[in-house]
N, C-alpha and C. Protein backbone atom coordinates (compact mmCIF):
# COMPACT_ATOMS: atom_id res chain seq x y z
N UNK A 1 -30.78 46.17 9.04
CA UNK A 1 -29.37 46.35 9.31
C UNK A 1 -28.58 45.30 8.54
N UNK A 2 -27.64 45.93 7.72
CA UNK A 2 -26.74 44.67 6.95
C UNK A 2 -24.86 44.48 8.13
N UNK A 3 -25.53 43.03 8.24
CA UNK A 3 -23.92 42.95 9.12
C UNK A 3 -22.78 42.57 8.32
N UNK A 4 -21.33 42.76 8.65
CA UNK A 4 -20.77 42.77 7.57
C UNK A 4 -19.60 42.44 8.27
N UNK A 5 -18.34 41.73 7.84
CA UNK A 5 -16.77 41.61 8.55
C UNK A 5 -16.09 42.14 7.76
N UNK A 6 -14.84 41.85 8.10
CA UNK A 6 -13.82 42.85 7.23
C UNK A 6 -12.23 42.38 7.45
N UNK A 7 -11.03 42.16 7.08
CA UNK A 7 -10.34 41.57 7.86
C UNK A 7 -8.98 42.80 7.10
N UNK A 8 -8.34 43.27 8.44
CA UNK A 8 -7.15 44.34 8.72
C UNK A 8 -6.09 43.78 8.79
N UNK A 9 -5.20 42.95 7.80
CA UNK A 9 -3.96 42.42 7.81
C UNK A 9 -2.94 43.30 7.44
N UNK A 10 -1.90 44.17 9.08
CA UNK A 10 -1.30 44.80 8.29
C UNK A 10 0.53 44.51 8.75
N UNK A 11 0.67 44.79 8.12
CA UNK A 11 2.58 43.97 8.13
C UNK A 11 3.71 44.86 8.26
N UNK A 12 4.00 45.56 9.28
CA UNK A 12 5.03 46.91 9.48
C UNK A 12 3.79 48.24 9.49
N UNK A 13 4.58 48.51 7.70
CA UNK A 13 3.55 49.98 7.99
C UNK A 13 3.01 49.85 6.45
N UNK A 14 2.40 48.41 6.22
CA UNK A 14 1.66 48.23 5.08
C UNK A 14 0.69 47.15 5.42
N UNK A 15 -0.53 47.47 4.62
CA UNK A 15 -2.02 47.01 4.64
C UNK A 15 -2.29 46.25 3.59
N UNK A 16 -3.00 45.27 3.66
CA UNK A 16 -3.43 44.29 2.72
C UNK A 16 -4.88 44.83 2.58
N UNK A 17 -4.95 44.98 0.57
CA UNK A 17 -6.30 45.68 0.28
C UNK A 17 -6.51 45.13 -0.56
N UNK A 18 -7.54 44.90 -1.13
CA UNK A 18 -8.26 44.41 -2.24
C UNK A 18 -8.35 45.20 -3.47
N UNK A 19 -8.71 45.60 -4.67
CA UNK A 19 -8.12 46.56 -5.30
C UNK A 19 -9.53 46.25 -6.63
N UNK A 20 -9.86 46.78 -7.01
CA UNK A 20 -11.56 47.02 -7.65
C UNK A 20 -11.27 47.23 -8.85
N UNK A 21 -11.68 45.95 -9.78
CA UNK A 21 -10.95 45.55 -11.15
C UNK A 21 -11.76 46.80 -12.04
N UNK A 22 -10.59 47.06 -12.73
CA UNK A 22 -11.20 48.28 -13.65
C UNK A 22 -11.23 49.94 -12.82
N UNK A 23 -10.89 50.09 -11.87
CA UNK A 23 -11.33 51.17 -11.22
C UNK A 23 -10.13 51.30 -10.03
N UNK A 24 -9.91 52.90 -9.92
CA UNK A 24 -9.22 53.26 -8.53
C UNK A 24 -9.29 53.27 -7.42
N UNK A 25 -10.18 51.93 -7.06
CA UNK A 25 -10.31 51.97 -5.68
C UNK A 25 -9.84 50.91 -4.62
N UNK A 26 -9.34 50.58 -3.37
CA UNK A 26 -8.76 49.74 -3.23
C UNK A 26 -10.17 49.52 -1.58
N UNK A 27 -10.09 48.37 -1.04
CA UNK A 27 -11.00 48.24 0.55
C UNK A 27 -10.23 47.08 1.26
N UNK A 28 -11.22 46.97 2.35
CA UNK A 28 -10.43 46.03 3.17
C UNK A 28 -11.30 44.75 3.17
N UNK A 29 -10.74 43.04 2.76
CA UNK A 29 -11.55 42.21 2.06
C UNK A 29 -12.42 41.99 3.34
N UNK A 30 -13.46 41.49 2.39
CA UNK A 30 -14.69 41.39 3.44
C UNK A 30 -15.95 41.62 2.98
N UNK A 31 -16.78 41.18 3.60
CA UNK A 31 -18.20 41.24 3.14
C UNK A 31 -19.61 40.88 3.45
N UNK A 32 -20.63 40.39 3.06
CA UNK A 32 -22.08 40.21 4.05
C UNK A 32 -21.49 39.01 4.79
N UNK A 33 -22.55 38.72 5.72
CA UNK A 33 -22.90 37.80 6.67
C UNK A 33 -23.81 36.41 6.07
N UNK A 34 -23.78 35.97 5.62
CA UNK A 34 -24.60 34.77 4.76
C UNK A 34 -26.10 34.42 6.15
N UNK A 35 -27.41 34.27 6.00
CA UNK A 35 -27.91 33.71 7.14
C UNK A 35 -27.39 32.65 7.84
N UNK A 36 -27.32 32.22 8.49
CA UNK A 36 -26.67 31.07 9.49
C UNK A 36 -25.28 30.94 10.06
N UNK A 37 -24.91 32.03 8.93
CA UNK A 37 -23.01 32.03 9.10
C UNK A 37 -22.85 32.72 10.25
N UNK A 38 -21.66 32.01 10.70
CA UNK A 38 -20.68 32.91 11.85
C UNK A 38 -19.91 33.65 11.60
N UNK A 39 -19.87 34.77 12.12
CA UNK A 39 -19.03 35.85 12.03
C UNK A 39 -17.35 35.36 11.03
N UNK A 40 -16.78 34.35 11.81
CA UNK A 40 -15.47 33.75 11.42
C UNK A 40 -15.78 32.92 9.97
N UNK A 41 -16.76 32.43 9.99
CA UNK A 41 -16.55 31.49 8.67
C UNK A 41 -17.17 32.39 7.42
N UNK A 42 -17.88 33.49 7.70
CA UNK A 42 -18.48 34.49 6.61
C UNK A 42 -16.63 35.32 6.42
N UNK A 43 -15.88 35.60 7.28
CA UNK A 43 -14.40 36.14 7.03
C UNK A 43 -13.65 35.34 6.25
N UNK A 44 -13.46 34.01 6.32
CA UNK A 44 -12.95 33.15 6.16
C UNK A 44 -13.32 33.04 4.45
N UNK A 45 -14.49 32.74 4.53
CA UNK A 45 -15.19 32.88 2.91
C UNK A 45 -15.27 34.03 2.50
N UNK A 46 -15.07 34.79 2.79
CA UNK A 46 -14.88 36.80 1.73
C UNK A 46 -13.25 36.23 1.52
N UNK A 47 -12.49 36.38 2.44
CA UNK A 47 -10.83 36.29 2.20
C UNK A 47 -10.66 35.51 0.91
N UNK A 48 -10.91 34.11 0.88
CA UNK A 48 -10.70 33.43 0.01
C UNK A 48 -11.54 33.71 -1.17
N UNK A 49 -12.64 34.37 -1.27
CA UNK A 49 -12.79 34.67 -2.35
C UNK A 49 -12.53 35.80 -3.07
N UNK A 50 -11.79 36.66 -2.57
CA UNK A 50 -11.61 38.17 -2.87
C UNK A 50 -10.18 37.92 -2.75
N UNK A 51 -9.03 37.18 -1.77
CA UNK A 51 -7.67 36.87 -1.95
C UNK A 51 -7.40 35.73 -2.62
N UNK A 52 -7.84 34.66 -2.69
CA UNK A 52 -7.65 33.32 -2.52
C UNK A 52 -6.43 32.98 -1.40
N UNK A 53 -6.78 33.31 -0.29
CA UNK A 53 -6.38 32.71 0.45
C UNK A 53 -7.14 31.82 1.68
N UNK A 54 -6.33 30.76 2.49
CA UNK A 54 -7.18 29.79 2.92
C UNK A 54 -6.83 30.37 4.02
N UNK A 55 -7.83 30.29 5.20
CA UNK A 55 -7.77 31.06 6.37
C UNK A 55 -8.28 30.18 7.51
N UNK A 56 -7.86 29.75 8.76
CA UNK A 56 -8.60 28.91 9.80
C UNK A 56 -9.13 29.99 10.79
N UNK A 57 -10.03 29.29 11.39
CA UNK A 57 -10.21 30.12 12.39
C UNK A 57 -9.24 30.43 13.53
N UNK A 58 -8.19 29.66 13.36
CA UNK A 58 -7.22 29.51 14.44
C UNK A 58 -6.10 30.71 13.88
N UNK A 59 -5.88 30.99 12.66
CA UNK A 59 -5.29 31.94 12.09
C UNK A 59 -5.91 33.33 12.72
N UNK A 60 -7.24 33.55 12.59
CA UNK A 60 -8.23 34.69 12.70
C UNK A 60 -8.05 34.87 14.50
N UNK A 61 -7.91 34.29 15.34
CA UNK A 61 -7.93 34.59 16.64
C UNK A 61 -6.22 34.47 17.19
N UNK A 62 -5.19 34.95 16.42
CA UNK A 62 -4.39 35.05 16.40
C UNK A 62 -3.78 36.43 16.89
């Protein structure tokens, strides 16, 4: 089983997506589970590397 997060930031009646260089496809950022990682800090590390944005966990349980 591959576990996986995903994070749904959406603002009125628009969605924050990631968008697949070269190609028409857009998802929602996110990605594997690293071994040892927690759910929050494997989110935390997809965001910033797929947005560059910096994310706390205190943001995420918001």
């Amino acid at each position: 089983m591959i576990r996986c997060v995903c994070l749904v930031d959406r603002q009125g009646d628009a969605l924050r997506l990631v968008e697949v260089r070269h190609r028409d496809k857009m998802y929602f950022p996110g990605g594997k589970i690293d071994p040892g990682e927690t759910l929050e800090a494997a989110l935390i590390r997809e965001v910033k590397e797929e947005l560059q944005l910096e994310l706390t966990e205190k943001v995420l349980l918001q």
